[in-house]
N, C-alpha and C. Protein backbone atom coordinates (compact mmCIF):
# COMPACT_ATOMS: atom_id res chain seq x y z
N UNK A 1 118.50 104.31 87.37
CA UNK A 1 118.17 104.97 86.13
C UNK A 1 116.93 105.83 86.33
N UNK A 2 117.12 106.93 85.93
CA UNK A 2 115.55 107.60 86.32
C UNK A 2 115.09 108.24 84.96
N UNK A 3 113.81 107.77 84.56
CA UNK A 3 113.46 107.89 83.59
C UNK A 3 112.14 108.71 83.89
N UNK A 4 112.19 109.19 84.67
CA UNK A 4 110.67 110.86 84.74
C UNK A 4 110.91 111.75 83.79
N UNK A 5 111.88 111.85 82.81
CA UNK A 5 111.83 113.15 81.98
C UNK A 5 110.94 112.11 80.40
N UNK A 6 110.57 110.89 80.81
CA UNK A 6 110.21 110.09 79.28
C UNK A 6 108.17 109.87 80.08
N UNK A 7 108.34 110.09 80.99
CA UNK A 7 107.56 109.69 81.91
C UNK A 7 106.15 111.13 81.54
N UNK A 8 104.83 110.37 81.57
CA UNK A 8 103.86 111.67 81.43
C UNK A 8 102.76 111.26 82.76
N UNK A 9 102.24 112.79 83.24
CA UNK A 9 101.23 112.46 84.01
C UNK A 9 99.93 111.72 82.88
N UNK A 10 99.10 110.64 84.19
CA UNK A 10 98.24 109.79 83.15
C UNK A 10 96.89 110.16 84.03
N UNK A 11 96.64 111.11 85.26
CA UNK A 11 95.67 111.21 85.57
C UNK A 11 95.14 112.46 84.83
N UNK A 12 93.86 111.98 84.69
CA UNK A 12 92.53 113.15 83.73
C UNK A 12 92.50 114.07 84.77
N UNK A 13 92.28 115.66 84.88
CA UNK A 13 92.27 116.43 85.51
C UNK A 13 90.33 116.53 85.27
N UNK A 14 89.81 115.94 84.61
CA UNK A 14 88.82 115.75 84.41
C UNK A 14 87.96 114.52 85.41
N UNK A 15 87.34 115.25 86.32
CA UNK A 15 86.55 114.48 87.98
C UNK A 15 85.48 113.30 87.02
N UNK A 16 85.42 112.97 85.80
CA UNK A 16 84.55 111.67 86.09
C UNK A 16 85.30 110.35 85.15
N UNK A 17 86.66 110.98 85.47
CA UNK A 17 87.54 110.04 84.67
C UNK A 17 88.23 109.47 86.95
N UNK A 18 87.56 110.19 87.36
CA UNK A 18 87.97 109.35 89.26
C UNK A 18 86.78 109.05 89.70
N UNK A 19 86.87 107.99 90.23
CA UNK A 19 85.67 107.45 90.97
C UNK A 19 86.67 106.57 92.24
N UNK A 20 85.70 106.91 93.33
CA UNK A 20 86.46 106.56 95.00
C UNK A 20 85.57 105.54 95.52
N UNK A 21 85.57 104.50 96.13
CA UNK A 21 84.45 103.68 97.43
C UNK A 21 83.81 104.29 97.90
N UNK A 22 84.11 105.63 98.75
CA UNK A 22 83.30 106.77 99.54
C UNK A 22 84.50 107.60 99.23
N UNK A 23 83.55 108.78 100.40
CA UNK A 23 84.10 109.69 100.95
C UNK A 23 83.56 110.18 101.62
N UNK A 24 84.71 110.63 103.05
CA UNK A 24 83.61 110.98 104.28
C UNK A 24 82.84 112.13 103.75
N UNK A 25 83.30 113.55 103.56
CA UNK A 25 82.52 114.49 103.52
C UNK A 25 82.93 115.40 102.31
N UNK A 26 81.85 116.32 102.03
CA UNK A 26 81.99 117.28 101.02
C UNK A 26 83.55 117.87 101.02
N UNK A 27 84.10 118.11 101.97
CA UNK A 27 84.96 118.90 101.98
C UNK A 27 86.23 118.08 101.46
N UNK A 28 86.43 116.80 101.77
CA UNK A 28 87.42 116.09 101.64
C UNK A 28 87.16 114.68 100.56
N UNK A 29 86.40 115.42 99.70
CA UNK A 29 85.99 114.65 98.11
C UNK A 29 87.13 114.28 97.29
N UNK A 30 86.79 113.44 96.18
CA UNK A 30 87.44 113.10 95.08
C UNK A 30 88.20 114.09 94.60
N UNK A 31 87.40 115.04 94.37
CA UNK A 31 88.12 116.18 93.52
C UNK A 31 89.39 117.04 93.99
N UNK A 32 89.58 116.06 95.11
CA UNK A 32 91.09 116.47 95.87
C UNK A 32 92.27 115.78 95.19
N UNK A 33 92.20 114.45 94.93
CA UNK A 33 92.94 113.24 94.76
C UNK A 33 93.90 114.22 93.33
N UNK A 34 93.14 115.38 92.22
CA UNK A 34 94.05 115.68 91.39
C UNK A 34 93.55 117.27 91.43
N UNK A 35 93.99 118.41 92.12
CA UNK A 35 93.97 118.87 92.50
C UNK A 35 95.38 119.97 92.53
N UNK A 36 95.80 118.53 92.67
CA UNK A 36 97.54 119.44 92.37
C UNK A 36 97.69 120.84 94.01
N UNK A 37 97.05 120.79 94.77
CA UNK A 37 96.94 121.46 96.24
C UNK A 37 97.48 120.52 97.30
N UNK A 38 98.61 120.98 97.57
CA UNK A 38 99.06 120.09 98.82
C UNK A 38 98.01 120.54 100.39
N UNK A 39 97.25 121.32 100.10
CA UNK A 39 96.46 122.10 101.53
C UNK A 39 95.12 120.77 101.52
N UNK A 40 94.79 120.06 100.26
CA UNK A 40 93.31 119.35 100.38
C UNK A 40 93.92 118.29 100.09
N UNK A 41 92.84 116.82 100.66
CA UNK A 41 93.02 115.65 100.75
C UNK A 41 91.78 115.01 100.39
N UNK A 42 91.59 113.70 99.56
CA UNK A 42 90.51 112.99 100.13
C UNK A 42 90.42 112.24 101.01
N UNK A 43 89.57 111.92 101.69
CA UNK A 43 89.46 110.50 102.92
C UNK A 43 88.11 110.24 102.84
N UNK A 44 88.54 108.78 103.05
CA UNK A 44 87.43 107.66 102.36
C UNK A 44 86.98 107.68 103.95
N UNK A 45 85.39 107.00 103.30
CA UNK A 45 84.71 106.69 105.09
C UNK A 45 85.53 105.26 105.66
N UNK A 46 85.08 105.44 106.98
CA UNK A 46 85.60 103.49 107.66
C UNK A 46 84.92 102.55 106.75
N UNK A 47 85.92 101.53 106.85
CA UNK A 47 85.44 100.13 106.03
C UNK A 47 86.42 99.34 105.43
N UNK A 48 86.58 98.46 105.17
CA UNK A 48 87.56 97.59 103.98
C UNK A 48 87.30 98.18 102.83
N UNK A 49 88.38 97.95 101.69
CA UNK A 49 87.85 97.62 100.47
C UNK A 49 87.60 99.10 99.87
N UNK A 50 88.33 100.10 100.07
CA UNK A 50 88.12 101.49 100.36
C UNK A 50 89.16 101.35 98.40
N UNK A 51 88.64 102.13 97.48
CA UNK A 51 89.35 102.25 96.62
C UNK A 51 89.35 103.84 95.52
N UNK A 52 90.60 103.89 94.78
CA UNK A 52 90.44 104.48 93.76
C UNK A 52 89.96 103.74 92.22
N UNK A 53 89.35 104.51 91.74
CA UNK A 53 89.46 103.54 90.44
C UNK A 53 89.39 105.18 89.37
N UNK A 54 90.49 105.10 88.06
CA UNK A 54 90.61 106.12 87.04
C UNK A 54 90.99 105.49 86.02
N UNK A 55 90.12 106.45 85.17
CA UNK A 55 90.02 105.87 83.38
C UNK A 55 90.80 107.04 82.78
N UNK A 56 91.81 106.75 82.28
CA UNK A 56 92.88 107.06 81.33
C UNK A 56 92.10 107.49 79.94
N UNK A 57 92.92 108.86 79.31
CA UNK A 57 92.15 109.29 78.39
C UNK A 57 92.45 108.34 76.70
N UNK A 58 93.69 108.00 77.16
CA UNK A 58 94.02 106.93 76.09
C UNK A 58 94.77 105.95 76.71
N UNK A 59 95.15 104.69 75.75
CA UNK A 59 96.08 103.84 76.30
C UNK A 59 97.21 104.00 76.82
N UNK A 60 97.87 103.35 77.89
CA UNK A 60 98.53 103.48 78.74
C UNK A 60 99.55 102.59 79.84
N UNK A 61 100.91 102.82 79.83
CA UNK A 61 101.55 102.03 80.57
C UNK A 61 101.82 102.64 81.73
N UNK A 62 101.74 102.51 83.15
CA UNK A 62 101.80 103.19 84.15
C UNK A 62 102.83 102.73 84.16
N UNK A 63 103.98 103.32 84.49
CA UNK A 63 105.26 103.08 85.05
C UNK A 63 105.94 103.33 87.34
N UNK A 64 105.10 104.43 87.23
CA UNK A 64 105.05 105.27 88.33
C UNK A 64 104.06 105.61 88.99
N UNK A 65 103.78 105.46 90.68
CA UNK A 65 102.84 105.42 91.06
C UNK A 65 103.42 106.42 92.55
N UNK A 66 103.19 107.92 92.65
CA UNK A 66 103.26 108.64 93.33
C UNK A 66 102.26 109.43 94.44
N UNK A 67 102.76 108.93 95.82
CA UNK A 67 101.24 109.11 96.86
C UNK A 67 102.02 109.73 98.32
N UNK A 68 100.95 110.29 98.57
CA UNK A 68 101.21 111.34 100.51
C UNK A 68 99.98 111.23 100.61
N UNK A 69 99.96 110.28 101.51
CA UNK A 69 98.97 110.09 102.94
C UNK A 69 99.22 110.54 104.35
N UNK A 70 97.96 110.58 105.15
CA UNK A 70 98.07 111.76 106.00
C UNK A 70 98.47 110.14 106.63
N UNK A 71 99.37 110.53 108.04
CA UNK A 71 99.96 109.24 108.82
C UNK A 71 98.63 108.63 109.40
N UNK A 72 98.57 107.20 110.08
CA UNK A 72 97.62 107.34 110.58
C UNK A 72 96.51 106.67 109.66
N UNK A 73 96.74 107.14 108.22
CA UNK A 73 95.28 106.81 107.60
C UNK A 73 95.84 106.13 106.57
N UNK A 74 96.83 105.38 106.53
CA UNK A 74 97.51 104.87 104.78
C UNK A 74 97.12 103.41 104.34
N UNK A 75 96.61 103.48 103.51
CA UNK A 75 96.68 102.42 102.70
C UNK A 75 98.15 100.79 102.73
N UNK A 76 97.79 100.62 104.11
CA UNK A 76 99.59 99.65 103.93
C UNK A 76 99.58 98.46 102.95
N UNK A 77 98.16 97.98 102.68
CA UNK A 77 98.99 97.07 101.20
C UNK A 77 97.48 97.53 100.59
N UNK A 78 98.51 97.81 98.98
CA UNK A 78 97.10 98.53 98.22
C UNK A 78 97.42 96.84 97.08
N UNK A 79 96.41 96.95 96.41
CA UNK A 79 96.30 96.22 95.02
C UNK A 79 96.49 96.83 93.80
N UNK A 80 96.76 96.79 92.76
CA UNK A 80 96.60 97.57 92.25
C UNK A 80 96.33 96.57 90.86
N UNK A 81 94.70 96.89 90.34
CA UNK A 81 94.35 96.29 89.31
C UNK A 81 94.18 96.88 88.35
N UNK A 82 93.97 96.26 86.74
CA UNK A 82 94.06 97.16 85.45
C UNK A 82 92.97 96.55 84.43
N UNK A 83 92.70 96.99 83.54
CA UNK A 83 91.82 96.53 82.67
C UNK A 83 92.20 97.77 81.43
N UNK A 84 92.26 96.61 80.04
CA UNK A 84 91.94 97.42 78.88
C UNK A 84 91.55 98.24 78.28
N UNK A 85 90.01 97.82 79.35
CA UNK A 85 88.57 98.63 78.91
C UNK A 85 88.32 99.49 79.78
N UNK A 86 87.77 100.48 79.25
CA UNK A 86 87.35 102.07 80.32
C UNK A 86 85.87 102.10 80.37
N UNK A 87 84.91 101.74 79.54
CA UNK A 87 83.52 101.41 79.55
C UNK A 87 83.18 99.91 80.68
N UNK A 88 83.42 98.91 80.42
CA UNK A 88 83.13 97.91 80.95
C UNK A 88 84.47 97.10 81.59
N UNK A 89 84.98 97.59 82.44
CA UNK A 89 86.41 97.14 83.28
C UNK A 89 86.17 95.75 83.49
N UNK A 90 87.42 95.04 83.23
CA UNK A 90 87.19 93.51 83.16
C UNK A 90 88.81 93.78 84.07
N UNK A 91 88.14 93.63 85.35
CA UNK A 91 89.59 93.80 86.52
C UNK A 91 90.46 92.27 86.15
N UNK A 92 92.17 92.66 86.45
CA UNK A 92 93.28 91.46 86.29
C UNK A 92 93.95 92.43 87.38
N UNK A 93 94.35 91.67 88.44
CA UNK A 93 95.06 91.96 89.33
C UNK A 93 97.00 92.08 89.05
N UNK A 94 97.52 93.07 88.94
CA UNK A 94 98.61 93.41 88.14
C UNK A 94 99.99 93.72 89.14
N UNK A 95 99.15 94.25 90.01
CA UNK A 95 100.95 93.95 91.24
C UNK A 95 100.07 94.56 92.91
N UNK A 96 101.27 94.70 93.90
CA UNK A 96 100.67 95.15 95.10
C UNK A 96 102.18 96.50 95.43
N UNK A 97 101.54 96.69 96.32
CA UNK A 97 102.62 98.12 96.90
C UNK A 97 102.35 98.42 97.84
N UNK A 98 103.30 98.53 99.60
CA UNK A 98 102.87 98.31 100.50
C UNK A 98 103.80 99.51 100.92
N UNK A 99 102.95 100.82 101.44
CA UNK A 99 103.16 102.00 101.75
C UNK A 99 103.65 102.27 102.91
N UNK A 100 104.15 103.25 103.75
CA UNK A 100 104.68 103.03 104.98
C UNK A 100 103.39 103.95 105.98
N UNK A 101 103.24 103.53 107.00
CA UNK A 101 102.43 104.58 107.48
C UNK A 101 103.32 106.05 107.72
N UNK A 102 103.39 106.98 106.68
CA UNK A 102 104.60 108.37 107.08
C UNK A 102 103.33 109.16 106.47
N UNK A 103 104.31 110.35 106.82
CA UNK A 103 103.41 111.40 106.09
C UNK A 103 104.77 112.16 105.10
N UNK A 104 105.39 111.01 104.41
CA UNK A 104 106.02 111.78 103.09
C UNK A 104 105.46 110.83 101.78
N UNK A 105 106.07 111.81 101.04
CA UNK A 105 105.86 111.39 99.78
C UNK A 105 106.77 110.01 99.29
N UNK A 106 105.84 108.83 98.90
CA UNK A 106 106.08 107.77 98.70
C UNK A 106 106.32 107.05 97.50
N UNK A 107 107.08 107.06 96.81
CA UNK A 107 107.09 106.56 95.15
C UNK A 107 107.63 105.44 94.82
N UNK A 108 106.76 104.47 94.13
CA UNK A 108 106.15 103.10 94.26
C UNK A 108 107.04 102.95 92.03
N UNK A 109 108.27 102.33 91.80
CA UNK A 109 108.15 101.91 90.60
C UNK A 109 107.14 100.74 90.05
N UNK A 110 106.79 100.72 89.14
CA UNK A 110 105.70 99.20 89.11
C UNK A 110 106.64 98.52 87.91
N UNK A 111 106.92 97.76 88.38
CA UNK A 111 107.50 96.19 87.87
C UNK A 111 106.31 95.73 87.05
N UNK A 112 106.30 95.25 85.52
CA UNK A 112 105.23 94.76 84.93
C UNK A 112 105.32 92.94 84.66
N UNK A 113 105.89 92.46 85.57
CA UNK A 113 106.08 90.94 85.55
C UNK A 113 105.93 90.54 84.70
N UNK A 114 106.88 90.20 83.42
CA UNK A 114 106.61 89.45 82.37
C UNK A 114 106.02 90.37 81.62
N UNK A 115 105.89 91.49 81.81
CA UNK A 115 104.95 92.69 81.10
C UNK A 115 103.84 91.70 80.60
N UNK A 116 103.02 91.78 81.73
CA UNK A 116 101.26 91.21 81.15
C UNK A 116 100.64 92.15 80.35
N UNK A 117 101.07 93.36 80.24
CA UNK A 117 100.08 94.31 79.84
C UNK A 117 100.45 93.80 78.21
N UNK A 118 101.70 93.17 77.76
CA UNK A 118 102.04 92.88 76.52
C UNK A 118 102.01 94.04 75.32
N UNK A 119 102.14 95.55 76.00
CA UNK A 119 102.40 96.36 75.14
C UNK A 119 101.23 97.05 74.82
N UNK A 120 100.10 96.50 75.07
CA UNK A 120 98.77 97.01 74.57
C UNK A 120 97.77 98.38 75.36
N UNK A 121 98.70 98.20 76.72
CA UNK A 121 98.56 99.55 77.84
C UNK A 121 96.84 99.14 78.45
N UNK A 122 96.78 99.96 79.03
CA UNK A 122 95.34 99.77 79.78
C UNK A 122 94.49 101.34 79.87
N UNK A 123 93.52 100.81 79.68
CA UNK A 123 92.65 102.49 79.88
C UNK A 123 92.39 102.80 81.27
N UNK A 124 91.98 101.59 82.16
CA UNK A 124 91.44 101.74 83.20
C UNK A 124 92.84 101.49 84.79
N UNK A 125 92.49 101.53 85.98
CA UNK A 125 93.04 101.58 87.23
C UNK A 125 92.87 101.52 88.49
N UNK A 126 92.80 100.29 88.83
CA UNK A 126 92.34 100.47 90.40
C UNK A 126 93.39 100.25 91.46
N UNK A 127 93.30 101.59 92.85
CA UNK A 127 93.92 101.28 93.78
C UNK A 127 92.98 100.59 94.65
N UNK A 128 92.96 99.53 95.05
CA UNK A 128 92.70 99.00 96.08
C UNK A 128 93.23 98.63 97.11
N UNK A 129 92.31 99.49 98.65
CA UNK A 129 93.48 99.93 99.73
C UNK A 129 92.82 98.69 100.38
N UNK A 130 93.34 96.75 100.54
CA UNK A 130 92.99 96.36 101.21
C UNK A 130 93.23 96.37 103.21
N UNK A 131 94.04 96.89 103.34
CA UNK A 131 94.22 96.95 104.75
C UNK A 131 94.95 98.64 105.01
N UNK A 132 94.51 99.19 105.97
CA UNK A 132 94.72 100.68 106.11
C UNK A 132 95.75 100.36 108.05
N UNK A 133 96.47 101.89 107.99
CA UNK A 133 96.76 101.53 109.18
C UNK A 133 95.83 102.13 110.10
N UNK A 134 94.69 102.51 109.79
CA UNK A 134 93.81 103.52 110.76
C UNK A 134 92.65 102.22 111.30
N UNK A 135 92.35 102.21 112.23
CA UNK A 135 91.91 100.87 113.07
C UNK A 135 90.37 100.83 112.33
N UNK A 136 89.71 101.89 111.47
CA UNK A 136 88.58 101.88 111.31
C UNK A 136 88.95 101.83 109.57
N UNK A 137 90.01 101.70 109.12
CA UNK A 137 90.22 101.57 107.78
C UNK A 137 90.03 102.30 106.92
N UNK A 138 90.02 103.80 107.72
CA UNK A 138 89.83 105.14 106.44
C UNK A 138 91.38 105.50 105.89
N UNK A 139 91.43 105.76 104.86
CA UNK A 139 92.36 105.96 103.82
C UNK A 139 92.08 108.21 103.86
N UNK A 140 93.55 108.65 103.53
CA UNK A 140 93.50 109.94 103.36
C UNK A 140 94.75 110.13 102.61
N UNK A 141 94.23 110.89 101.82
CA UNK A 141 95.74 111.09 100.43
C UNK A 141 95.59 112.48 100.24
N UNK A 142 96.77 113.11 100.27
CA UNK A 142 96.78 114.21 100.25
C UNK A 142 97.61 114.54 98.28
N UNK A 143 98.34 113.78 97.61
CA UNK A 143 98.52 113.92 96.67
C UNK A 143 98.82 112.17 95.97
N UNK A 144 98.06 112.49 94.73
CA UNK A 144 98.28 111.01 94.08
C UNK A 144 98.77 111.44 92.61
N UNK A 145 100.06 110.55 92.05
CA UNK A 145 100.19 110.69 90.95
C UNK A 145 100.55 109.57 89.95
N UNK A 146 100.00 109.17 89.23
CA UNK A 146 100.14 108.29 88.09
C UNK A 146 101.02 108.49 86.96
N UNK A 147 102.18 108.66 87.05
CA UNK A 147 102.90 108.71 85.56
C UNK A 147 103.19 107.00 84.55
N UNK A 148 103.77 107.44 83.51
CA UNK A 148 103.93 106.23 82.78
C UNK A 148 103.54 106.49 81.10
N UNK A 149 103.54 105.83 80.49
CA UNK A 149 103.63 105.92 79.29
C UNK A 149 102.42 105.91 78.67
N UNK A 150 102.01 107.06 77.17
CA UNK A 150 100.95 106.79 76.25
C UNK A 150 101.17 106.16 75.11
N UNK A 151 99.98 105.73 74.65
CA UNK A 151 100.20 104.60 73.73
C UNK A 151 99.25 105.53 72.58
């Protein structure tokens, strides 16, 4: 069943609704991640624990979770946590999604188990890339997209 025509983008094109762990350098910043440019990427510095985190302009059910990482640098099991709140994030760990190391475009449905979100949607979003396939654990995304439902 494909339901992308009920489906809305949920990322803010607005840079302080994204916040990243790092990033190596000026050139390959946050302000890539929505960008909508397949030519720019961000990449996080080496380390564990390397994440996205984005606050939704209103409430929200993510349904769809759309990503291209450069090979080499992917995120192979991300976390992916949520919270209500967009001021003071009170993280609940909500599912996982385990990417392939490719360099295509990868699209992740999210299963809401029992729907925890119970209808009420979430403002907030974290990818958390706990294990990368790059030996030094930098993460590089060349396009990320969040669709899913407003509330």
């Amino acid at each position: 069943m494909d339901n992308s025509t009920s489906y809305v983008s949920l990322i803010s094109t607005n840079p302080q609704d994204v916040k990243v762990g790092s990033t190596l350098e000026k050139s390959t910043g946050k302000k890539h991640l929505t960008d909508n440019n397949p030519e720019t990427c961000w990449t996080s510095r080496q380390g564990p624990g390397q994440y996205i985190h984005l606050t939704f302009e209103k409430p929200a059910i993510p349904k769809r979770v759309t990503i291209i990482f450069q090979g080499g640098f992917v995120g192979t099991k991300c976390r992916i946590d949520v919270s209500a709140a967009s001021d003071r994030p009170e993280w609940q760990t909500w599912t996982y999604i385990h990417p392939e190391d490719v360099n295509r475009r990868q699209i992740f449905e999210l299963i809401t188990h029992g729907d925890r979100l119970q209808g009420k949607g979430i403002q907030s979003m974290k990818l958390v890339f706990e294990e990368s396939s790059d030996f030094y654990g930098r993460i590089t995304i060349y396009e990320l997209k969040i669709e899913g439902l407003l509330l």
